[in-house]
C-alpha atoms as a PDB file:
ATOM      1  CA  UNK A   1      23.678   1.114  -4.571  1.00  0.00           C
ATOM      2  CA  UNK A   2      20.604  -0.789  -5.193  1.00  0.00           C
ATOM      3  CA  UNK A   3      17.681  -0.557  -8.188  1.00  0.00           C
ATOM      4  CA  UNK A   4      14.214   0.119  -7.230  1.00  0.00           C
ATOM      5  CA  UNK A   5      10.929  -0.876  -9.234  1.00  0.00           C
ATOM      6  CA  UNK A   6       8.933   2.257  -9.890  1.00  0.00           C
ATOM      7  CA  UNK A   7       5.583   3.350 -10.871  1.00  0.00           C
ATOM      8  CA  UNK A   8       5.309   1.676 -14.423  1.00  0.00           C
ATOM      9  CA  UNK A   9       5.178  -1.622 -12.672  1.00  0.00           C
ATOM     10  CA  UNK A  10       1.394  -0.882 -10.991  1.00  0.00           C
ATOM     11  CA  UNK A  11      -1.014  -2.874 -12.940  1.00  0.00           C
ATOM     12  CA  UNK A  12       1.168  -4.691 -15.280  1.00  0.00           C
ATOM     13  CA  UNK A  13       3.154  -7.009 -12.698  1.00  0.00           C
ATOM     14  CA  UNK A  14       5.323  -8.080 -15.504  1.00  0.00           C
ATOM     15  CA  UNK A  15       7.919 -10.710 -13.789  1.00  0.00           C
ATOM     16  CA  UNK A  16      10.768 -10.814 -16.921  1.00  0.00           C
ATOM     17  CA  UNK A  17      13.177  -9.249 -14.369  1.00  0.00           C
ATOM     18  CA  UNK A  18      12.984 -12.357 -11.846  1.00  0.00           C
ATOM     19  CA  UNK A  19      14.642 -14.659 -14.470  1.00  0.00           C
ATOM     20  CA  UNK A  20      17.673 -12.558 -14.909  1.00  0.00           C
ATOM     21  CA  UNK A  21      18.192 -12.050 -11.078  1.00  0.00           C
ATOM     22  CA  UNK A  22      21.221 -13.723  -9.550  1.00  0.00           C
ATOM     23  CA  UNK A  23      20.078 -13.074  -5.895  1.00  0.00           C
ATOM     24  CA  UNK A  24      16.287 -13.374  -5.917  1.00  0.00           C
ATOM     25  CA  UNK A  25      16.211  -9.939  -4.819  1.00  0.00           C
ATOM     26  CA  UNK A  26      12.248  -9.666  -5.684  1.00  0.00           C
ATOM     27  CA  UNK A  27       9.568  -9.301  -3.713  1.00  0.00           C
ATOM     28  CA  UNK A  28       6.011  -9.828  -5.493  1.00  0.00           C
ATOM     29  CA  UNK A  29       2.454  -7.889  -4.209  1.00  0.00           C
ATOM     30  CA  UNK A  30      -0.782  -7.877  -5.575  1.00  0.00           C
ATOM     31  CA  UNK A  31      -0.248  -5.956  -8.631  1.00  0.00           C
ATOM     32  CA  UNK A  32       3.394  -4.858  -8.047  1.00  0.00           C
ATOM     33  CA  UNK A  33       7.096  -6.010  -7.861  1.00  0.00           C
ATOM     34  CA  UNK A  34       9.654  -4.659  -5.369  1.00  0.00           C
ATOM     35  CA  UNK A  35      13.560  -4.873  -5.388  1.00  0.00           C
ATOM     36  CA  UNK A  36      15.132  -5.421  -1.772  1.00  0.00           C
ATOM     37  CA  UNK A  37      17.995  -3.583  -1.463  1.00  0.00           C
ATOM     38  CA  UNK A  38      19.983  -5.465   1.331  1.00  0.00           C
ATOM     39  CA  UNK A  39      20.360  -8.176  -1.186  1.00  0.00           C
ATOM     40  CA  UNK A  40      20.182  -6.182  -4.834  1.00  0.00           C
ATOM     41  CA  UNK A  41      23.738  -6.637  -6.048  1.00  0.00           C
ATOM     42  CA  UNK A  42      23.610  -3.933  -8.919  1.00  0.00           C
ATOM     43  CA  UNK A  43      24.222  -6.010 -11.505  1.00  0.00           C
ATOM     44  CA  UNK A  44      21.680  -4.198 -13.760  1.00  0.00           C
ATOM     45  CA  UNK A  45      20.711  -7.663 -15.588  1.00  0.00           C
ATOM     46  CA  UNK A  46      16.887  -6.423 -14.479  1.00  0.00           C
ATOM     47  CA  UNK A  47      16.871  -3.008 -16.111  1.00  0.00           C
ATOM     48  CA  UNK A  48      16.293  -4.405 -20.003  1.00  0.00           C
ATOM     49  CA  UNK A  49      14.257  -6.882 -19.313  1.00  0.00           C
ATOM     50  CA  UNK A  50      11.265  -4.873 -17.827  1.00  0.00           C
ATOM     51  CA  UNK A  51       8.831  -4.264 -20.712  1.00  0.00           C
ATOM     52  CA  UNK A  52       7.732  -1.022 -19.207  1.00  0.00           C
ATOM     53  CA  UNK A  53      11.314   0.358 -18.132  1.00  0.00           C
ATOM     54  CA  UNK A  54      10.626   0.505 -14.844  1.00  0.00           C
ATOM     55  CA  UNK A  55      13.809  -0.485 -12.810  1.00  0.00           C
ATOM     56  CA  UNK A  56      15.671   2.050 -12.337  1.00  0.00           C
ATOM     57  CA  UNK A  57      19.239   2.684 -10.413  1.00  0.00           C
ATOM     58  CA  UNK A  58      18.669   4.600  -7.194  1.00  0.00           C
ATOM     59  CA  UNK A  59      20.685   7.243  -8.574  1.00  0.00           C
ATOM     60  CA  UNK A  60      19.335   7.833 -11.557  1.00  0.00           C
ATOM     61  CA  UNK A  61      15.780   7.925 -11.043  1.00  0.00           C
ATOM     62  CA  UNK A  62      13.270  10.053 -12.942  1.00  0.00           C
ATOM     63  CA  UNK A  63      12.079  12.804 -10.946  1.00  0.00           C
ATOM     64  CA  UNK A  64       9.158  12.451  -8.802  1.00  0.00           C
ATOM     65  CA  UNK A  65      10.257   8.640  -8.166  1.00  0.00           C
ATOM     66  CA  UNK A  66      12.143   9.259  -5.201  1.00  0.00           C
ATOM     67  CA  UNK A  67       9.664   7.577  -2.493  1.00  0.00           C
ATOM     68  CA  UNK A  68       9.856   4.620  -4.225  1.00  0.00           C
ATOM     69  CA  UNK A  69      13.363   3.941  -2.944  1.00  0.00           C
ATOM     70  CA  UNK A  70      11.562   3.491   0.366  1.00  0.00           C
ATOM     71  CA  UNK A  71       9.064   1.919  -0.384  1.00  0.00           C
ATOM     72  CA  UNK A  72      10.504  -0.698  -2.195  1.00  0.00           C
ATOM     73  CA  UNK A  73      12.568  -1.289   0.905  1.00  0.00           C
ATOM     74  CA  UNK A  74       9.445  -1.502   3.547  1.00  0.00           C
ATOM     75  CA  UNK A  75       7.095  -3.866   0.900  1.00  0.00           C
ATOM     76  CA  UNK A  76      10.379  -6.296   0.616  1.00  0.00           C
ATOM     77  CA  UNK A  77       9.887  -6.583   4.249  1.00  0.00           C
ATOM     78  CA  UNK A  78       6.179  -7.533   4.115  1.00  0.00           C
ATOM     79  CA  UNK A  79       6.071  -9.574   0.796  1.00  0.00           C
ATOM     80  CA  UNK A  80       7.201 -12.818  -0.554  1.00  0.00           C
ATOM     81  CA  UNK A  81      10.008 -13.396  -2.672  1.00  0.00           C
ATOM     82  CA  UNK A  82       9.669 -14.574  -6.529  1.00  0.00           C
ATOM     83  CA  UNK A  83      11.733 -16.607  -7.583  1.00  0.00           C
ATOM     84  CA  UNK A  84       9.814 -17.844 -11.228  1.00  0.00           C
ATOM     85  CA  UNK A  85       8.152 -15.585 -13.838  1.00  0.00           C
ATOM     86  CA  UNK A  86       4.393 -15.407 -13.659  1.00  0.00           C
ATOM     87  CA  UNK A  87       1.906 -14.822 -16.594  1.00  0.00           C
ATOM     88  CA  UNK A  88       1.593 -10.830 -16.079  1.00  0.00           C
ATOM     89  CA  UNK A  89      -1.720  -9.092 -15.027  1.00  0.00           C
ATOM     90  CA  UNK A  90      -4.712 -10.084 -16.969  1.00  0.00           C
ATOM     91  CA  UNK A  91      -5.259  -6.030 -17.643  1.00  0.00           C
ATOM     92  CA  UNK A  92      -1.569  -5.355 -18.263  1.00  0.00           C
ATOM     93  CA  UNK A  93      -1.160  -4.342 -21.937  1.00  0.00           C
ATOM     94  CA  UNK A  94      -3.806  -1.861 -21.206  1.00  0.00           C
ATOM     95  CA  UNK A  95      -2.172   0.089 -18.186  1.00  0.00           C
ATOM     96  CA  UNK A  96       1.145  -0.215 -19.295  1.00  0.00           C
ATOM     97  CA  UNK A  97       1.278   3.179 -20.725  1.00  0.00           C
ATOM     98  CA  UNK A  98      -1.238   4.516 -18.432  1.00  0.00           C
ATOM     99  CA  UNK A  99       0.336   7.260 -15.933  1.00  0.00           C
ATOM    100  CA  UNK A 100      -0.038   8.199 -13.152  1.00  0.00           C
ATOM    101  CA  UNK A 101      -0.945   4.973 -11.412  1.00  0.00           C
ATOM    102  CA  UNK A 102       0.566   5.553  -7.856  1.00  0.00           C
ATOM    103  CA  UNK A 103      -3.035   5.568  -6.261  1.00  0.00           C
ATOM    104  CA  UNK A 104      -3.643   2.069  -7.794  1.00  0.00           C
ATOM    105  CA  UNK A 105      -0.727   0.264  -5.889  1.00  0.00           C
ATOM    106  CA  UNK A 106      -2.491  -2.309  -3.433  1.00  0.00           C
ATOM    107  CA  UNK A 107      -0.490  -2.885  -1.041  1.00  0.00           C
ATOM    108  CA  UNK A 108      -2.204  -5.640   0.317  1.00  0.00           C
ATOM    109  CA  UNK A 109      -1.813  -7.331   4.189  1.00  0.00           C
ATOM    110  CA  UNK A 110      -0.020  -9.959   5.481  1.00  0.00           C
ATOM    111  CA  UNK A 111      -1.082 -12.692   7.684  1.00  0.00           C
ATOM    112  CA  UNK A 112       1.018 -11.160  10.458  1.00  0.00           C
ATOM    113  CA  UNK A 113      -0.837  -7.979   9.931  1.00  0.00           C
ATOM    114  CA  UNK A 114      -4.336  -9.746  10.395  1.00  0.00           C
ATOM    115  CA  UNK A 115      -7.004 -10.203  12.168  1.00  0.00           C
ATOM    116  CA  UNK A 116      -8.402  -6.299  12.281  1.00  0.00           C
ATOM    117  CA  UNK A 117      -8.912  -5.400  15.790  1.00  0.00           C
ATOM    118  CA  UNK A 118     -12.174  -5.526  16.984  1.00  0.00           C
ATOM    119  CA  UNK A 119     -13.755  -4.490  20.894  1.00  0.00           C
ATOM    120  CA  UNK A 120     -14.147  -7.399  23.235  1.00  0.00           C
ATOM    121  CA  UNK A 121     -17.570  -6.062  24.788  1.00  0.00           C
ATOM    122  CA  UNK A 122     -20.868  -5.056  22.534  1.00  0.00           C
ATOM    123  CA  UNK A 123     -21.095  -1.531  22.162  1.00  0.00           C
ATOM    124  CA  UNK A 124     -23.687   1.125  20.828  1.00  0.00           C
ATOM    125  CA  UNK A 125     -23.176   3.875  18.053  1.00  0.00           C
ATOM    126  CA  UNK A 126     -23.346   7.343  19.825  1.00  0.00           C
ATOM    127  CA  UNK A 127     -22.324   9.481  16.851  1.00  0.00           C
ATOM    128  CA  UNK A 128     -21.892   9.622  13.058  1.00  0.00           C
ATOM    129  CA  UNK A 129     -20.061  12.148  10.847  1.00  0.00           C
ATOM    130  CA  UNK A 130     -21.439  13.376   7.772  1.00  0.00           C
ATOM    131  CA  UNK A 131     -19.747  11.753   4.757  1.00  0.00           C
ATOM    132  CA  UNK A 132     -15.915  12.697   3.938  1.00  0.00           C
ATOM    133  CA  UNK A 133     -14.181  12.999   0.460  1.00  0.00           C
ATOM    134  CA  UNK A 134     -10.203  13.056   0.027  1.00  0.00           C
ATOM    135  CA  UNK A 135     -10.879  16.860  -0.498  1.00  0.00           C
ATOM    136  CA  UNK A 136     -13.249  17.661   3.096  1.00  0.00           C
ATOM    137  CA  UNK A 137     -11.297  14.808   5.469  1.00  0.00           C
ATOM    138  CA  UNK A 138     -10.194  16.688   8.668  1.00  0.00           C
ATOM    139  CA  UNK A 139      -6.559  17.089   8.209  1.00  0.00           C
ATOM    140  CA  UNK A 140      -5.879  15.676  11.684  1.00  0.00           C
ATOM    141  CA  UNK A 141      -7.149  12.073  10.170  1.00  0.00           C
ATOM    142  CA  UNK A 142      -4.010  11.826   7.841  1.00  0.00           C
ATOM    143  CA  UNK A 143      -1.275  11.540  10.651  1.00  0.00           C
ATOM    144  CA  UNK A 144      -1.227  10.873  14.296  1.00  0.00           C
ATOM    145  CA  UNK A 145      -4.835  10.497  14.553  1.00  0.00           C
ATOM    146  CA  UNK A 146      -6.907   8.835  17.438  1.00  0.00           C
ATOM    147  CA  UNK A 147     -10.017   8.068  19.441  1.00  0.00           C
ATOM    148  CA  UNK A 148     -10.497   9.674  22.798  1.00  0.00           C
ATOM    149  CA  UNK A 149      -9.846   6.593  25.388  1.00  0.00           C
ATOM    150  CA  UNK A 150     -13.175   4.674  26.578  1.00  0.00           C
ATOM    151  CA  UNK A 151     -14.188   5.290  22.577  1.00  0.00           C
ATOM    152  CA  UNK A 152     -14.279   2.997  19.657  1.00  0.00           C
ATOM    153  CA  UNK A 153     -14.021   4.749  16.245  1.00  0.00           C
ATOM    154  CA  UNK A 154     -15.480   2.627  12.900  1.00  0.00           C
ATOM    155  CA  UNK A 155     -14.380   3.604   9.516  1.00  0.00           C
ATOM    156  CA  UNK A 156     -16.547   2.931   6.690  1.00  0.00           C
ATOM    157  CA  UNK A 157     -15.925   2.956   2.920  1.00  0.00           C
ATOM    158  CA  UNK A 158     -18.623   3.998   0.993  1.00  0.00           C
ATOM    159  CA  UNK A 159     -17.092   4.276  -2.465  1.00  0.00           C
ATOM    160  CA  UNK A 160     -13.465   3.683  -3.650  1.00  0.00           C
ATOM    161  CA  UNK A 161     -10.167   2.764  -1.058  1.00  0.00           C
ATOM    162  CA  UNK A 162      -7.988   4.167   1.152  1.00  0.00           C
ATOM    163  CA  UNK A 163      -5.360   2.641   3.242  1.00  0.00           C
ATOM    164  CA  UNK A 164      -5.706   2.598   7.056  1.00  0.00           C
ATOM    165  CA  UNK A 165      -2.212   2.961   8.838  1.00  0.00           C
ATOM    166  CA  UNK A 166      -1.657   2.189  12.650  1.00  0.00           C
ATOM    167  CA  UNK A 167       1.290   4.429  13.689  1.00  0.00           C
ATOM    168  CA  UNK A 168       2.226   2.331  16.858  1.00  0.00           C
ATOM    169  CA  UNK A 169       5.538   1.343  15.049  1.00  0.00           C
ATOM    170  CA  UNK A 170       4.146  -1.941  13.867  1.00  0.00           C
ATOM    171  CA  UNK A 171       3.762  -0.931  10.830  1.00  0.00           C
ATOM    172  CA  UNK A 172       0.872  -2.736  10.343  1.00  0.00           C
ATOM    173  CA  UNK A 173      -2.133  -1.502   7.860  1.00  0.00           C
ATOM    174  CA  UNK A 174      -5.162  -2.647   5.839  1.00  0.00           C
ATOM    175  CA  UNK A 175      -6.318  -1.281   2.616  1.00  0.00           C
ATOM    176  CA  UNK A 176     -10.036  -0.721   2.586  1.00  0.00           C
ATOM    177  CA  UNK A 177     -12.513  -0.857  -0.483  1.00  0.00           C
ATOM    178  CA  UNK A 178     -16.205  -0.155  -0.769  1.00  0.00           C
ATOM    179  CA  UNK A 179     -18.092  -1.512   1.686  1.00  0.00           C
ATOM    180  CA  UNK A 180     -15.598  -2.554   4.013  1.00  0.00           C
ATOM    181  CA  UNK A 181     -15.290  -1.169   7.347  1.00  0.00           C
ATOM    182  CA  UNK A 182     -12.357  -0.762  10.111  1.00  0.00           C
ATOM    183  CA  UNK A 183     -12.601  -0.885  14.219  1.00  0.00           C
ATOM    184  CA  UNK A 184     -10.325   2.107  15.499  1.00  0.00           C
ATOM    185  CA  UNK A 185      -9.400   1.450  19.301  1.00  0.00           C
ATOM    186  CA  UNK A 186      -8.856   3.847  21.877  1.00  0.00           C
ATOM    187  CA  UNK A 187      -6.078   5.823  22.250  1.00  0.00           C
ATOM    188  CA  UNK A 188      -4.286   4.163  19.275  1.00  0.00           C
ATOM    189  CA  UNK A 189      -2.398   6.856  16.721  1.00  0.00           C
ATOM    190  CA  UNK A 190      -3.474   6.069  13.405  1.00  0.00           C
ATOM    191  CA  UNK A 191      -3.901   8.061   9.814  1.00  0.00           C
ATOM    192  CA  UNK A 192      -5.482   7.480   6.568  1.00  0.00           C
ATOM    193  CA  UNK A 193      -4.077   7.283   3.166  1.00  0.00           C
ATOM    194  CA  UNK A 194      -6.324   8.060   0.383  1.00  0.00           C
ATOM    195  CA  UNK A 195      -5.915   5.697  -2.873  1.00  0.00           C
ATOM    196  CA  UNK A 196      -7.773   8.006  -5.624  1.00  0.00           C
ATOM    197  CA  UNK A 197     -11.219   9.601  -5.167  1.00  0.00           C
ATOM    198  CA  UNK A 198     -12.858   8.154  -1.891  1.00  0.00           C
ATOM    199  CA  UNK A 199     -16.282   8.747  -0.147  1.00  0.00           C
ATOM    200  CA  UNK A 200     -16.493   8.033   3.675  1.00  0.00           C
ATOM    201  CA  UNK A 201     -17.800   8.336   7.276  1.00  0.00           C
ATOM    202  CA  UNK A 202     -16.405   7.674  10.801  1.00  0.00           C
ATOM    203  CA  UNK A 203     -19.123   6.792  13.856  1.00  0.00           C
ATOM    204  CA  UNK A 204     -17.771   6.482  17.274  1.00  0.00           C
ATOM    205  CA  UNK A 205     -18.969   3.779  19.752  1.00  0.00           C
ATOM    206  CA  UNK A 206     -19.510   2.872  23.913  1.00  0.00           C
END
């Protein structure tokens, strides 16, 4: 058995828990803790030290916290470990009791996961869709999605984030905010993952 860090954590990044850990087990994010659960122990020393009671057992989990077994398990991958407390978010006290907060979590990237792919040649816009929401995005763009081959797609964020998830099995993906755009290559499965309310637009290149 293992514990896992659930949704209180988002936004409040308190890091109480890491002094009490016997096995550095934690894995720190932006705004976000993680437990890893090839080297949790289950000595529970975490659980009452979490001003927000979010570590729970994997057991005993409130309902609707199940994915975060997993994903505690695929950010401990990604992230570094903590080994020190750290002064909590500057915006803390005020999210602690705010709920729910899932669409908040950043998961941030990597260096390994850098630079975003980008086409080796120049190339010229042939086509723009009209803008998306989370509500009106084709279906198809939220798993196993890609560009025709000889095409470059280009994501753009016009207001609020969403995550941008190569399905290649490298796991790799980028979280994008307003203003930021992504190069999609050719042939290259891909989906979207939509972080709150979100306005955008894909345009396809030669």
């Amino acid at each position: 058995m293992t514990h896992v860090v659930t949704e209180s954590c988002i936004q409040c990044k308190y890091t109480d828990c890491v002094t009490v850990c016997p096995v550095d087990c934690f894995h720190e994010g932006p705004n976000f803790l993680v437990i890893d659960p090839c080297e949790c122990i289950d000595c529970t020393l975490c659980v009452a030290e979490c001003p927000v009671d979010a570590i729970f057992r994997d057991v005993d989990m409130p309902d609707g916290s199940e994915g975060y077994l997993e994903l505690n398990a695929q950010l401990a991958q990604i992230w570094p470990v903590i080994i020190q407390k750290k002064a909590a978010l500057p915006e803390a006290e005020r999210w602690r009791h705010v709920m729910p907060k899932r669409e908040f979590l950043d998961m941030g990237a990597n260096d390994d996961m850098d630079p975003l792919l980008k086409p080796q040649t120049p190339m010229h816009e042939q086509e723009r869709t009209r803008e998306f929401t989370e509500a009106t995005a084709p279906k198809g763009l939220q798993h196993n999605h890609r560009v025709k081959a000889g095409v470059w797609g280009r994501l753009t964020v016009l207001e609020g984030a969403l995550r941008y998830c190569l399905e290649d099995g490298s796991g790799r993906h980028w979280v994008l905010r307003a203003d930021d755009s992504v190069w999609i290559p050719p042939d290259v499965p891909h989906r979207v993952e939509f972080m709150g309310p979100t306005r955008f637009y894909l345009s396809f290149w030669h």
